[in-house]
PDB file of N, CA and C in Angstrom:
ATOM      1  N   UNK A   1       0.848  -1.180   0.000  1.00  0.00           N
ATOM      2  CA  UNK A   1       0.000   0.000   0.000  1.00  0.00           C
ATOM      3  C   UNK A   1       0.890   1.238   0.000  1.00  0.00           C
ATOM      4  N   UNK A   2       1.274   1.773  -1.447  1.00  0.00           N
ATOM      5  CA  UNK A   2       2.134   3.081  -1.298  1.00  0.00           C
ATOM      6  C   UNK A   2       3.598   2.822  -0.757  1.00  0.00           C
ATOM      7  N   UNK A   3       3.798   1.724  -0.437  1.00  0.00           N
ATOM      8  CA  UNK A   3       4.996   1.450   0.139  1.00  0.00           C
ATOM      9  C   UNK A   3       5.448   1.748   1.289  1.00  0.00           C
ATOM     10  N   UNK A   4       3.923   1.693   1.960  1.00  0.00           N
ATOM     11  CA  UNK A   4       3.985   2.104   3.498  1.00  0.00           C
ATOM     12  C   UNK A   4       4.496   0.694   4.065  1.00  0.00           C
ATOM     13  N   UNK A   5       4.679   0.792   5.317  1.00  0.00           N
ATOM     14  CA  UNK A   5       5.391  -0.290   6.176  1.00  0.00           C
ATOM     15  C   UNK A   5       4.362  -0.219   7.620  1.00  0.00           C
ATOM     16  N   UNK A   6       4.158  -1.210   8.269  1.00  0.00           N
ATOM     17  CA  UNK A   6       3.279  -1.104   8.938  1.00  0.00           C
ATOM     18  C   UNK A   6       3.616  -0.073  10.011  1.00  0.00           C
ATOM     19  N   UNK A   7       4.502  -0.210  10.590  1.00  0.00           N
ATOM     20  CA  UNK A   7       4.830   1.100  11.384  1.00  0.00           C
ATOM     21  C   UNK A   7       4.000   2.928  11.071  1.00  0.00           C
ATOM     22  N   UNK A   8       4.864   2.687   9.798  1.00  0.00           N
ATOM     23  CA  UNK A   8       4.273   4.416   9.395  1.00  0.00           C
ATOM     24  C   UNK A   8       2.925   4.144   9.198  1.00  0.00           C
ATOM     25  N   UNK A   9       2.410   3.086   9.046  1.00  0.00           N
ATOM     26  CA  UNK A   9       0.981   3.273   8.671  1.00  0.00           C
ATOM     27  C   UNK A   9       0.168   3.575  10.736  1.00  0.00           C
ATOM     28  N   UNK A  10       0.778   2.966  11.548  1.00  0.00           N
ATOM     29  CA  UNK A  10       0.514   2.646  12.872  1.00  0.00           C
ATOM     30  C   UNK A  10       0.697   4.518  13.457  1.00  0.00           C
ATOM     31  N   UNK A  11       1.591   4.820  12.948  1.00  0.00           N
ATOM     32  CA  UNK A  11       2.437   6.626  13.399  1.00  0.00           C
ATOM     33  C   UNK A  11       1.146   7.464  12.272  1.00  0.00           C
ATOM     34  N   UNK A  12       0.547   7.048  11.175  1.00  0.00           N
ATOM     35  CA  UNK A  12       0.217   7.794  10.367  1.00  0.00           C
ATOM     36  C   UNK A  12      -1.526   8.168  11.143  1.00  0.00           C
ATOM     37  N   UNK A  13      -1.822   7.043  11.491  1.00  0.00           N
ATOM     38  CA  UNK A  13      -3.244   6.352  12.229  1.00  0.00           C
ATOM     39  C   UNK A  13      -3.417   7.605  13.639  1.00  0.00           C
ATOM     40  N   UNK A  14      -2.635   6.917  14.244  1.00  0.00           N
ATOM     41  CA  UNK A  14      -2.178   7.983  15.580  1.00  0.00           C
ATOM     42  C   UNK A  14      -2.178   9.135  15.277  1.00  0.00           C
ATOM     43  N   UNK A  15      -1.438  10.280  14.132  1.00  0.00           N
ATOM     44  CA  UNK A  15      -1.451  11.236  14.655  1.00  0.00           C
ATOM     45  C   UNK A  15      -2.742  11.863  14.088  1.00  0.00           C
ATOM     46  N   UNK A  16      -3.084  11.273  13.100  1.00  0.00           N
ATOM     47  CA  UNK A  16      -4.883  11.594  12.803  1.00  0.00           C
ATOM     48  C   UNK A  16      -5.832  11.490  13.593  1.00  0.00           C
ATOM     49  N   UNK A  17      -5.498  10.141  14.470  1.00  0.00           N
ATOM     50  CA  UNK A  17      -6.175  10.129  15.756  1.00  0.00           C
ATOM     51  C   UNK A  17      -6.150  11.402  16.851  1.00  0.00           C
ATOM     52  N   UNK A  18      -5.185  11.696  16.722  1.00  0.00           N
ATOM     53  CA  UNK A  18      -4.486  13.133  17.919  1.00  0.00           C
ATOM     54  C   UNK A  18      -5.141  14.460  17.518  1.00  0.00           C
ATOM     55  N   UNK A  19      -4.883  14.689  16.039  1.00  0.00           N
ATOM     56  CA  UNK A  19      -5.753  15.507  15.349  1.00  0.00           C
ATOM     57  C   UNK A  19      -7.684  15.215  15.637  1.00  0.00           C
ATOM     58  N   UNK A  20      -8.049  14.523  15.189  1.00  0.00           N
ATOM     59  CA  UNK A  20      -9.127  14.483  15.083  1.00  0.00           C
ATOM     60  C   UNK A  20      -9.715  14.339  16.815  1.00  0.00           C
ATOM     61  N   UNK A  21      -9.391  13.534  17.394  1.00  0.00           N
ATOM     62  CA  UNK A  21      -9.929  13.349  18.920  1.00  0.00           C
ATOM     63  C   UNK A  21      -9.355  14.798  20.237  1.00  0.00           C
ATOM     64  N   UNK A  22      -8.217  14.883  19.975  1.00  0.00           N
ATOM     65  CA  UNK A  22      -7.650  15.789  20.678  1.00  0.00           C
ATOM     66  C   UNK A  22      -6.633  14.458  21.837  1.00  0.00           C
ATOM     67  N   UNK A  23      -5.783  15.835  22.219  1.00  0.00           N
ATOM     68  CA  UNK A  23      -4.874  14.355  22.987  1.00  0.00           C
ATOM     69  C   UNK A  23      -5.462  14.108  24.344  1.00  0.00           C
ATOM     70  N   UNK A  24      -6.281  14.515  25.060  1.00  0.00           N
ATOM     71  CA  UNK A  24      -6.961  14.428  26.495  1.00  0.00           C
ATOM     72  C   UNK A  24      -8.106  13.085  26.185  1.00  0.00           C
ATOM     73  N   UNK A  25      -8.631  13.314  24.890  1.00  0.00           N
ATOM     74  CA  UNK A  25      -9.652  12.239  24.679  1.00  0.00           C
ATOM     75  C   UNK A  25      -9.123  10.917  24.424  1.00  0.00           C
ATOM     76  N   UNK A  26      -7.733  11.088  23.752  1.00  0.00           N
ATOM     77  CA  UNK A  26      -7.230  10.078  23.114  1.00  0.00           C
ATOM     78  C   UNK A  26      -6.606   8.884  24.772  1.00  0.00           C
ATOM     79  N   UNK A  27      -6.665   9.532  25.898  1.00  0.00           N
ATOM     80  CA  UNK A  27      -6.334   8.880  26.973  1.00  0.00           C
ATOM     81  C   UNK A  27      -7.398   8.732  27.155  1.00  0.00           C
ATOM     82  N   UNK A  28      -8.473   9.032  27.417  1.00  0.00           N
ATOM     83  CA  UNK A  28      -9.855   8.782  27.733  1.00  0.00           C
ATOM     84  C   UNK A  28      -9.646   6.599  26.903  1.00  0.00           C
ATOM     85  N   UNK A  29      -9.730   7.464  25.500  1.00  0.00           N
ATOM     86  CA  UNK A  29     -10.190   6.113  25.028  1.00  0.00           C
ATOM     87  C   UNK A  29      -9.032   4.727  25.143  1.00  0.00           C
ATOM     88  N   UNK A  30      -7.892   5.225  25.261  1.00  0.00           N
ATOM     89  CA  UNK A  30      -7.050   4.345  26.027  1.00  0.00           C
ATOM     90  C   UNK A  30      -7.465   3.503  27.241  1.00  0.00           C
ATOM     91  N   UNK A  31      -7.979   4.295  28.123  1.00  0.00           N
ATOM     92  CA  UNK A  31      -7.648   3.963  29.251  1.00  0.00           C
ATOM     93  C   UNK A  31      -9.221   3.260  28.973  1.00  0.00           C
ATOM     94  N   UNK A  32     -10.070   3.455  28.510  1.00  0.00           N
ATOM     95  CA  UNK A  32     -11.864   2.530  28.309  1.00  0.00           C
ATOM     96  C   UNK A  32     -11.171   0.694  27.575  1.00  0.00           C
ATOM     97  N   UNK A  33     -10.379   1.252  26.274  1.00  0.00           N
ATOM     98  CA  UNK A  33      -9.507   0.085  25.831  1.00  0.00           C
ATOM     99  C   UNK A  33      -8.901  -0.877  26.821  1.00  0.00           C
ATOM    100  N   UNK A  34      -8.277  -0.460  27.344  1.00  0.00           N
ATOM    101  CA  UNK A  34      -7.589  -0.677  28.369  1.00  0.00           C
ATOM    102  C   UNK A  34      -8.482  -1.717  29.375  1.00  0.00           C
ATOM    103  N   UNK A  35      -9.509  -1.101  29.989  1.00  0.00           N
ATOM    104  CA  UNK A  35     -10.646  -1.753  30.845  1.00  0.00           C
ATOM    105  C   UNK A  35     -11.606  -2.851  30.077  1.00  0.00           C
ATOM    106  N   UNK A  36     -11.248  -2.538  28.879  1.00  0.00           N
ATOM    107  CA  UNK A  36     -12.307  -3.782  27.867  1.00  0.00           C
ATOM    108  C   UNK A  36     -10.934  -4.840  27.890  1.00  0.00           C
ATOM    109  N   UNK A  37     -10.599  -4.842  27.425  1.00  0.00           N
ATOM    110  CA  UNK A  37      -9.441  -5.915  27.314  1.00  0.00           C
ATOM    111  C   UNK A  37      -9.470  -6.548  28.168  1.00  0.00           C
ATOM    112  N   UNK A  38      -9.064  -5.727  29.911  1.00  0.00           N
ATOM    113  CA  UNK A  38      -9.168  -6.447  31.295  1.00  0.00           C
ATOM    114  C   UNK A  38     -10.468  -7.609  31.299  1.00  0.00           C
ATOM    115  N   UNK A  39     -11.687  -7.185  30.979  1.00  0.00           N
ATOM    116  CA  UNK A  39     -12.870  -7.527  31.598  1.00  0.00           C
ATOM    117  C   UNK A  39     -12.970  -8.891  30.347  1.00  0.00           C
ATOM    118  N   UNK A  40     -12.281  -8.735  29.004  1.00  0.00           N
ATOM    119  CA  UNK A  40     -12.351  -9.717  28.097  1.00  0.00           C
ATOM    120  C   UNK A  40     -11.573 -11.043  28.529  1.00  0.00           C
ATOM    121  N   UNK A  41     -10.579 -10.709  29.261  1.00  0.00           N
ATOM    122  CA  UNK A  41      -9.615 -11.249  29.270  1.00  0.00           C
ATOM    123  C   UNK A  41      -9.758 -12.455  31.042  1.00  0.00           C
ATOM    124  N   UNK A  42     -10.783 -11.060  31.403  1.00  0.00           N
ATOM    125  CA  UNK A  42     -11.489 -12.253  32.535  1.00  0.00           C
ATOM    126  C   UNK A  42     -12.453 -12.870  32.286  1.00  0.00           C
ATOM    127  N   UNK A  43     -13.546 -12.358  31.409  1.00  0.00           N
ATOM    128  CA  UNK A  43     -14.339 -13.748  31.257  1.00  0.00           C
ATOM    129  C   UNK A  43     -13.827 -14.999  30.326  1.00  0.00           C
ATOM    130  N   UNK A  44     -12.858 -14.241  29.785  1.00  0.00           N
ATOM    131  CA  UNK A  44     -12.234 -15.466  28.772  1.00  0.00           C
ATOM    132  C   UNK A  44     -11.530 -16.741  29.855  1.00  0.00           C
ATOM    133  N   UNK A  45     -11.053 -16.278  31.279  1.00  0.00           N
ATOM    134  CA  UNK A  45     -10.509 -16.818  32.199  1.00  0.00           C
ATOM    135  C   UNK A  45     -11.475 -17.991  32.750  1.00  0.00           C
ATOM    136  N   UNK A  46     -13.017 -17.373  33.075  1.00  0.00           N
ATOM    137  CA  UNK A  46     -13.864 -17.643  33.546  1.00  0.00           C
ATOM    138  C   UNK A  46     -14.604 -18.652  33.023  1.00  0.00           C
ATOM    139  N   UNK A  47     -14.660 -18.643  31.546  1.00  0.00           N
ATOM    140  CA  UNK A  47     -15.262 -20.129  30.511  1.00  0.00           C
ATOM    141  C   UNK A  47     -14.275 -21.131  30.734  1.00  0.00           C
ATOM    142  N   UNK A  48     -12.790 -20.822  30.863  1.00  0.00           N
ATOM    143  CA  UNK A  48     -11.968 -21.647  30.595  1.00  0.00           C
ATOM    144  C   UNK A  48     -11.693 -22.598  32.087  1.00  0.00           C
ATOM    145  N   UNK A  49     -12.304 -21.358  32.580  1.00  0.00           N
ATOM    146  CA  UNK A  49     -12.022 -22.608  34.041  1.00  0.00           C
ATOM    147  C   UNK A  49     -13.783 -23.602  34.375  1.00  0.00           C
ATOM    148  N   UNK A  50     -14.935 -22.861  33.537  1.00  0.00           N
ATOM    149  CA  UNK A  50     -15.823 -23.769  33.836  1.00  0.00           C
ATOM    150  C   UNK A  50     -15.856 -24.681  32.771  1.00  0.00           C
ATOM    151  N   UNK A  51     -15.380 -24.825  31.900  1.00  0.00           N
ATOM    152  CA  UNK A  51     -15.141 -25.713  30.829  1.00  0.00           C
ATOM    153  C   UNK A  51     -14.164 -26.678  31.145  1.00  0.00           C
ATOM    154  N   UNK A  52     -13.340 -26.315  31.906  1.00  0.00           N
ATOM    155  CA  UNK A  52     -12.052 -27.799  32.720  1.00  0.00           C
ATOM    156  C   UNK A  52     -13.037 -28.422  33.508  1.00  0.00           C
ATOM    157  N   UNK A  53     -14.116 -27.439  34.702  1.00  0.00           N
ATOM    158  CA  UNK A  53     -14.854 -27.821  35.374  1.00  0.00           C
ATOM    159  C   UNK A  53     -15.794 -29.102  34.964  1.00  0.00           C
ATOM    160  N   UNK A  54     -16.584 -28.883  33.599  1.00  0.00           N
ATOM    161  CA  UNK A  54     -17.402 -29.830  33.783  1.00  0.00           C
ATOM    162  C   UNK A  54     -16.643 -30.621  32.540  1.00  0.00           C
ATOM    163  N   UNK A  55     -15.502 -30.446  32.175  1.00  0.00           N
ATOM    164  CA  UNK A  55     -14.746 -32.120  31.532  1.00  0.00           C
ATOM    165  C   UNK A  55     -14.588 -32.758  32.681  1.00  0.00           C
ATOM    166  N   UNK A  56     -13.815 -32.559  33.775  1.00  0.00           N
ATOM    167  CA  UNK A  56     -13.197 -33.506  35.092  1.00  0.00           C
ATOM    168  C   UNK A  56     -14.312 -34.082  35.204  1.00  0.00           C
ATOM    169  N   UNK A  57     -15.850 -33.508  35.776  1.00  0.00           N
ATOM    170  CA  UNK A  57     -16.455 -34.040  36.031  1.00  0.00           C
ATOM    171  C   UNK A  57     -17.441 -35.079  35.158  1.00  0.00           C
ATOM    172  N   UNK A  58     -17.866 -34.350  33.890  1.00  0.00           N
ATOM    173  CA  UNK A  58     -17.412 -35.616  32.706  1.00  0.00           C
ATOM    174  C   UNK A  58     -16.965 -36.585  32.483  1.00  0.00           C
ATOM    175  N   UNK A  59     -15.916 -36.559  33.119  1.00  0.00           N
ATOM    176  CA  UNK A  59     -14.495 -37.926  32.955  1.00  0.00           C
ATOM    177  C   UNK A  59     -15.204 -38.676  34.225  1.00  0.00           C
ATOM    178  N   UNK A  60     -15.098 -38.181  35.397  1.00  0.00           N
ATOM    179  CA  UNK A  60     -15.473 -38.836  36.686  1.00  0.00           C
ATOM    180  C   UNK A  60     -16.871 -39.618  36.469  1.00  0.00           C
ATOM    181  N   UNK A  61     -18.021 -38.876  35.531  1.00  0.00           N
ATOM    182  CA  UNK A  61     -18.897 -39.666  35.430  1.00  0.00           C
ATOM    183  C   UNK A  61     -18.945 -40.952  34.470  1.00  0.00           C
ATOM    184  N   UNK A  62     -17.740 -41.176  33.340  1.00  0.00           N
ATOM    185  CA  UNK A  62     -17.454 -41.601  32.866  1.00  0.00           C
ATOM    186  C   UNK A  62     -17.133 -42.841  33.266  1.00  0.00           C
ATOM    187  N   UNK A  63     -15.659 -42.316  34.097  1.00  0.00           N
ATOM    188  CA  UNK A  63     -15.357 -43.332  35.029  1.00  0.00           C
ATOM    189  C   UNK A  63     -16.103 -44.222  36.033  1.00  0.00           C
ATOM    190  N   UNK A  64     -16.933 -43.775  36.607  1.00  0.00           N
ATOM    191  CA  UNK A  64     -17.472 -44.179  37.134  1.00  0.00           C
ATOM    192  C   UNK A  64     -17.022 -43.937  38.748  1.00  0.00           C
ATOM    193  N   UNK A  65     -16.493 -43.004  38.972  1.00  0.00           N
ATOM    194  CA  UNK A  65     -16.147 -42.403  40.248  1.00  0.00           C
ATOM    195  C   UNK A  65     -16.680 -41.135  40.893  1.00  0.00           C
ATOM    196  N   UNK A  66     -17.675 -41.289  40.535  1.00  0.00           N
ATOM    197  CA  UNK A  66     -18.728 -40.006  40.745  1.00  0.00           C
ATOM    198  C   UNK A  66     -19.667 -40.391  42.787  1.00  0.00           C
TER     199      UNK A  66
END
């Protein structure tokens, strides 16, 4: 693309971002980013541990050690 490189395209993004949002907002939406990720990143935690949950117990009923 133009012989951009992802970088300048990443620096080109940003400072349009800076322009267009202003730089006070642009932490605003950082820091909301920031808190989505967290909260993604825990329920992603949260399936993964009830999904071990009911294989073990799966297996146990399997087994027959229930």
């Amino acid at each position: 693309m133009f012989g951009l490189g992802l970088p300048e395209i990443i620096v080109i993004v940003l400072v349009v971002a800076v322009l267009f949002f202003g730089g006070g907002k642009i932490v605003d939406l950082a820091r909301s980013l920031g808190r989505v990720t967290g909260e993604f990143k825990k329920g992603k935690k949260e399936v993964e541990e009830e999904l071990k949950k009911i294989t073990r117990e799966d297996t146990n009923i399997k087994d027959g050690s229930v």
